[in-house]
PDB file of N, CA and C in Angstrom:
ATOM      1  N   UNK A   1      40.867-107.291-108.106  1.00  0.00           N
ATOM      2  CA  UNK A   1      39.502-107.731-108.282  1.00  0.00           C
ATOM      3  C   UNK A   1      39.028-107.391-109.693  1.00  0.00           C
ATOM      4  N   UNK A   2      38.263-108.358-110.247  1.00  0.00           N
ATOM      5  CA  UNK A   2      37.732-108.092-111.739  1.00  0.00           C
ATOM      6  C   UNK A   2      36.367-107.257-111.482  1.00  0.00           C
ATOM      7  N   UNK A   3      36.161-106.399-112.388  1.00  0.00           N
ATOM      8  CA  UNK A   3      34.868-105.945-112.663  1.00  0.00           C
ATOM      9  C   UNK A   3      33.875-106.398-113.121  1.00  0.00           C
ATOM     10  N   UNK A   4      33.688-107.607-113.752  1.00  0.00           N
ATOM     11  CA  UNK A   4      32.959-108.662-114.070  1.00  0.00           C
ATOM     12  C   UNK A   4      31.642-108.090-113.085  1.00  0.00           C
ATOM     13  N   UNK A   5      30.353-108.622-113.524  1.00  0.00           N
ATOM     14  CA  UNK A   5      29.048-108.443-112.851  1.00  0.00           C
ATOM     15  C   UNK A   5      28.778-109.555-112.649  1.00  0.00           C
ATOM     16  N   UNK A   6      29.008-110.253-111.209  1.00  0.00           N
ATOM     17  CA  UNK A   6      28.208-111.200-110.636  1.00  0.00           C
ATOM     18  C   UNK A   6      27.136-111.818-111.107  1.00  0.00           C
ATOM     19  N   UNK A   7      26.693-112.962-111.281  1.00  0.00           N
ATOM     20  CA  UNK A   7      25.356-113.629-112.620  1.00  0.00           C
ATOM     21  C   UNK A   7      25.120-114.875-111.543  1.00  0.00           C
ATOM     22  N   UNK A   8      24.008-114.758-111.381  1.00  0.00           N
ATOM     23  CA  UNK A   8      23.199-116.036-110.684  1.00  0.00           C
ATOM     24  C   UNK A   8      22.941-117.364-111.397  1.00  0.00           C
ATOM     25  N   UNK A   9      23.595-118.188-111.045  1.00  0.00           N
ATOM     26  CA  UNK A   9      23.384-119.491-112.250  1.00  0.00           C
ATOM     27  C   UNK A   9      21.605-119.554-112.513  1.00  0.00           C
ATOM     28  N   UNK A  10      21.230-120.267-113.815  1.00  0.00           N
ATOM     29  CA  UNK A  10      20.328-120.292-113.734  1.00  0.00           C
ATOM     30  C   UNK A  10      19.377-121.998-113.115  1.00  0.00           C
ATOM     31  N   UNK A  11      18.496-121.538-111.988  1.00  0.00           N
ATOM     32  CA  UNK A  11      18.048-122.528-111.281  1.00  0.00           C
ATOM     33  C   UNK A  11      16.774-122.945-112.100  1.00  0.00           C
ATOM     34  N   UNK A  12      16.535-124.565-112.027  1.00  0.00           N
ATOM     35  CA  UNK A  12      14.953-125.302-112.554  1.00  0.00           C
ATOM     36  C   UNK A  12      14.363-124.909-111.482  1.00  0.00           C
ATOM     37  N   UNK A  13      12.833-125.011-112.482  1.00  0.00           N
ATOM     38  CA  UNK A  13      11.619-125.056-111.581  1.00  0.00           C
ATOM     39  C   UNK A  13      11.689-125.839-110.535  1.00  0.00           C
ATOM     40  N   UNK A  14      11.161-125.378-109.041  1.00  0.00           N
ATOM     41  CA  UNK A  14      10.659-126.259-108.462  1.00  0.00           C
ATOM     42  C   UNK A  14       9.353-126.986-108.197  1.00  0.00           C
ATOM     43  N   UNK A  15       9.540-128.050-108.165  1.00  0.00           N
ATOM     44  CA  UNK A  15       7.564-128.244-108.520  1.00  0.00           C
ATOM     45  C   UNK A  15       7.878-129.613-107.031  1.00  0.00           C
ATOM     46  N   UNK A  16       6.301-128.841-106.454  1.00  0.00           N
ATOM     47  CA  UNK A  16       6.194-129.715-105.199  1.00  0.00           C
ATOM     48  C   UNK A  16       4.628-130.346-105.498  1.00  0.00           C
ATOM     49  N   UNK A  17       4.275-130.797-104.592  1.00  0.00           N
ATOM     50  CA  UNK A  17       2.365-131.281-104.809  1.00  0.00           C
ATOM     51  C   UNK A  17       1.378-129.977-104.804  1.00  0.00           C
ATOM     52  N   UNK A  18       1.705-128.777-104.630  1.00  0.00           N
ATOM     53  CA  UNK A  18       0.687-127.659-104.651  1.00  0.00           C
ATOM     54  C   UNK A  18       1.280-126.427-105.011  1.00  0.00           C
ATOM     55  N   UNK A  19       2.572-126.540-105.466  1.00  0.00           N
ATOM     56  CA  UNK A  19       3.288-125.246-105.864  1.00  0.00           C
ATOM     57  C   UNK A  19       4.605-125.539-106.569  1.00  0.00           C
ATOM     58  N   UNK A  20       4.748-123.999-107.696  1.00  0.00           N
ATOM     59  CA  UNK A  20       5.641-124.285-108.616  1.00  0.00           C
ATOM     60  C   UNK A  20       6.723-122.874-108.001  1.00  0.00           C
ATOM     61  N   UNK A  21       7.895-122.888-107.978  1.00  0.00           N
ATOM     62  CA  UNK A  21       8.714-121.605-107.832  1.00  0.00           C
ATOM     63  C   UNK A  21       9.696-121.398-109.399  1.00  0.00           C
ATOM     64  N   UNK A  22       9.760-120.576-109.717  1.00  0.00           N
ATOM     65  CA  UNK A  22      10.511-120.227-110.757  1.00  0.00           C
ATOM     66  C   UNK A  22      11.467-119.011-110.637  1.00  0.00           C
ATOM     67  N   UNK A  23      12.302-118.729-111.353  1.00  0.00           N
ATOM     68  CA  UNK A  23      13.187-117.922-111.360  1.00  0.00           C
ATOM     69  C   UNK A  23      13.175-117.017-111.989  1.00  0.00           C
ATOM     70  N   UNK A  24      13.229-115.899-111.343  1.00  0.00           N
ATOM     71  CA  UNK A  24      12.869-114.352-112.355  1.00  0.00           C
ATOM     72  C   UNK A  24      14.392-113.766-112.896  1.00  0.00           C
ATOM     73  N   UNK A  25      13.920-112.901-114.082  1.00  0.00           N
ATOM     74  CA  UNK A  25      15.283-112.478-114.245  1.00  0.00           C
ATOM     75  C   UNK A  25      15.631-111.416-113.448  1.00  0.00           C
ATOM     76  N   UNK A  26      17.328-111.224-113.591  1.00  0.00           N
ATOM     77  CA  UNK A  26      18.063-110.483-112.677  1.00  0.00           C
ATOM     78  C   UNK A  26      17.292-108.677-113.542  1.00  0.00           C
ATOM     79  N   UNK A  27      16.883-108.046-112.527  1.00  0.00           N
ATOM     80  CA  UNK A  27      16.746-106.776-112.624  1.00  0.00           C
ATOM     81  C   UNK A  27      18.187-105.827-113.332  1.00  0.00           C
ATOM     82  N   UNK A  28      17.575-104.567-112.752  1.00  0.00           N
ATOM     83  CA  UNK A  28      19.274-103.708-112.938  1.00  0.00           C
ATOM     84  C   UNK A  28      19.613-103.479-111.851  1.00  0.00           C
ATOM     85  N   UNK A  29      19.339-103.687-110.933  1.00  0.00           N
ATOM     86  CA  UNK A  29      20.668-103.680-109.887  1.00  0.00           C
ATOM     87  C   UNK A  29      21.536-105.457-109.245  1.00  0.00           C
ATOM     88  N   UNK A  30      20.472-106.069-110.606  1.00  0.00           N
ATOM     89  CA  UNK A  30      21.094-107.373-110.139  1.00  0.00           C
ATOM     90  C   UNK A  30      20.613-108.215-109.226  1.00  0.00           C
ATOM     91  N   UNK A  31      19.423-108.147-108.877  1.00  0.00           N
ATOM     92  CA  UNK A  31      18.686-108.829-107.692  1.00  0.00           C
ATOM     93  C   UNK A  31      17.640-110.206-108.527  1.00  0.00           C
ATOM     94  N   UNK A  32      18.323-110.956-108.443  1.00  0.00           N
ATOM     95  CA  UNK A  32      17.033-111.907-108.823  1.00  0.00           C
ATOM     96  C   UNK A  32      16.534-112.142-108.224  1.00  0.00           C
ATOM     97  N   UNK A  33      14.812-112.647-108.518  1.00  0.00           N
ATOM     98  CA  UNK A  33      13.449-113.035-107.365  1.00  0.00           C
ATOM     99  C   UNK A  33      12.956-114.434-107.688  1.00  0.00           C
ATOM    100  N   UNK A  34      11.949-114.878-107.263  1.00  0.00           N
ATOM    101  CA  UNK A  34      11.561-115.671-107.582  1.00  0.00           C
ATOM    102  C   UNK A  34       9.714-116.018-107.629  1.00  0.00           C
ATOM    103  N   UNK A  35       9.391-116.314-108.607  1.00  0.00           N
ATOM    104  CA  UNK A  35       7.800-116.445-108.732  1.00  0.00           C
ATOM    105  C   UNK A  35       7.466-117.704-107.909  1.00  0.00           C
ATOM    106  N   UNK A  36       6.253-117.958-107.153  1.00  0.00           N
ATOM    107  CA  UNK A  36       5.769-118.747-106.609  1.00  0.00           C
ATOM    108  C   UNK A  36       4.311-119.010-106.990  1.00  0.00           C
ATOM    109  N   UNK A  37       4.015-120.095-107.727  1.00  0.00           N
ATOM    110  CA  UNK A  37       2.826-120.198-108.208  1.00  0.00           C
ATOM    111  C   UNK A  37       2.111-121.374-107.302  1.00  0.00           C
ATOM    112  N   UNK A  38       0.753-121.250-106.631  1.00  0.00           N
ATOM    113  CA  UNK A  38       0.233-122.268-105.764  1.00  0.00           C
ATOM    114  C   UNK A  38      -1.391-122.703-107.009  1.00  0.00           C
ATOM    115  N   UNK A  39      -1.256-123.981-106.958  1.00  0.00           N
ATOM    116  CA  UNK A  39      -2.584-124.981-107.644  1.00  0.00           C
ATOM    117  C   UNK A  39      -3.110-124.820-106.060  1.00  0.00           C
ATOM    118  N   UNK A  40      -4.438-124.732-106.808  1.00  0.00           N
ATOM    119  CA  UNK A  40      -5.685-124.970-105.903  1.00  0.00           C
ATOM    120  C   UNK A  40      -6.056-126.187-105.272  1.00  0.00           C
ATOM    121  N   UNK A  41      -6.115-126.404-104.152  1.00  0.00           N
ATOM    122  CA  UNK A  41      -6.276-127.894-103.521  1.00  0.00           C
ATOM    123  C   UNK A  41      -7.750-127.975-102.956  1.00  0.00           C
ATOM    124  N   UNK A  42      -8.064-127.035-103.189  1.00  0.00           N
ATOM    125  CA  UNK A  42      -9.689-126.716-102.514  1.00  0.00           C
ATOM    126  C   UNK A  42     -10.678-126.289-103.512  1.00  0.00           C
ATOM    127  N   UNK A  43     -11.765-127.260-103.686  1.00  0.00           N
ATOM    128  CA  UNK A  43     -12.142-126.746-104.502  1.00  0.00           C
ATOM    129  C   UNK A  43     -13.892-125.573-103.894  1.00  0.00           C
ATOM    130  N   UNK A  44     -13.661-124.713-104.375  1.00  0.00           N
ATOM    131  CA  UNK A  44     -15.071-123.802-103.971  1.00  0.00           C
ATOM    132  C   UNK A  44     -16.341-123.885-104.286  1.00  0.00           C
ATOM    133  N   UNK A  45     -17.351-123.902-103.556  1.00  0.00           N
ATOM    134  CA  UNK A  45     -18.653-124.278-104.434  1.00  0.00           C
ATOM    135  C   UNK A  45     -19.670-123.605-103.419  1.00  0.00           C
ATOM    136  N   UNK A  46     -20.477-122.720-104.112  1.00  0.00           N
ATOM    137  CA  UNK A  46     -21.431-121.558-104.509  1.00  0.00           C
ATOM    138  C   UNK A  46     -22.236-122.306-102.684  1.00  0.00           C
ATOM    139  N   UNK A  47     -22.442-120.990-102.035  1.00  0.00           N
ATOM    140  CA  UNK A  47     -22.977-121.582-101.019  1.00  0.00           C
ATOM    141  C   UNK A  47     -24.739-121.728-101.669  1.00  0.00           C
ATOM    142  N   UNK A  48     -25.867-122.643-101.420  1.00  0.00           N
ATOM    143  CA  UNK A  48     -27.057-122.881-101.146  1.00  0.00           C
ATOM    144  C   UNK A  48     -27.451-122.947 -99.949  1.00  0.00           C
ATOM    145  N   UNK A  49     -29.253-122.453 -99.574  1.00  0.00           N
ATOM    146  CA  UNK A  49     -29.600-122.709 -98.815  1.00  0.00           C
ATOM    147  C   UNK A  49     -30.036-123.479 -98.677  1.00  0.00           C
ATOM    148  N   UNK A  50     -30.311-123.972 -97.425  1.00  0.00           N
ATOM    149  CA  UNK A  50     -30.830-125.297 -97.173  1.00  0.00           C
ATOM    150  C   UNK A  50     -32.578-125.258 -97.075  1.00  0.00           C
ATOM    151  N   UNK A  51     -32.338-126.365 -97.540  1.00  0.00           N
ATOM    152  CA  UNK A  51     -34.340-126.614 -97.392  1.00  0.00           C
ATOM    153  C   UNK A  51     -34.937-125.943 -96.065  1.00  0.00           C
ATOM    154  N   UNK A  52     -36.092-125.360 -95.876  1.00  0.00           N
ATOM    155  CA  UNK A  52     -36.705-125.371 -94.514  1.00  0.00           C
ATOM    156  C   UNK A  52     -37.790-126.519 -94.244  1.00  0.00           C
ATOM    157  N   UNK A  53     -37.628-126.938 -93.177  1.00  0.00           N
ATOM    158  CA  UNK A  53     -38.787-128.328 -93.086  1.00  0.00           C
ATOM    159  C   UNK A  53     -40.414-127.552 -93.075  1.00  0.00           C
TER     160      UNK A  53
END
């Protein structure tokens, strides 16, 4: 067996309609992760009260 250190190819972004995943680098024990970024599909707006009759 070679001693060589195992290397994770490197993967593209994934991009869907509300989220991006990306690829983190390999740490030191060799574990790569992955970032998950979500766009907002909702947009928020400041509650008001309503008139009283």
């Amino acid at each position: 067996m070679s001693e060589q250190k195992k290397s994770r190819p490197k993967v593209p972004d994934g991009h869907s309609r509300f989220c991006v995943t990306r690829q983190k680098q390999p740490n030191e024990k060799g574990y790569v992760g992955y970032d998950v970024i979500w766009e907002e599909f909702q947009k928020e707006v400041p509650y008001q009260t309503p008139k009283r009759p």
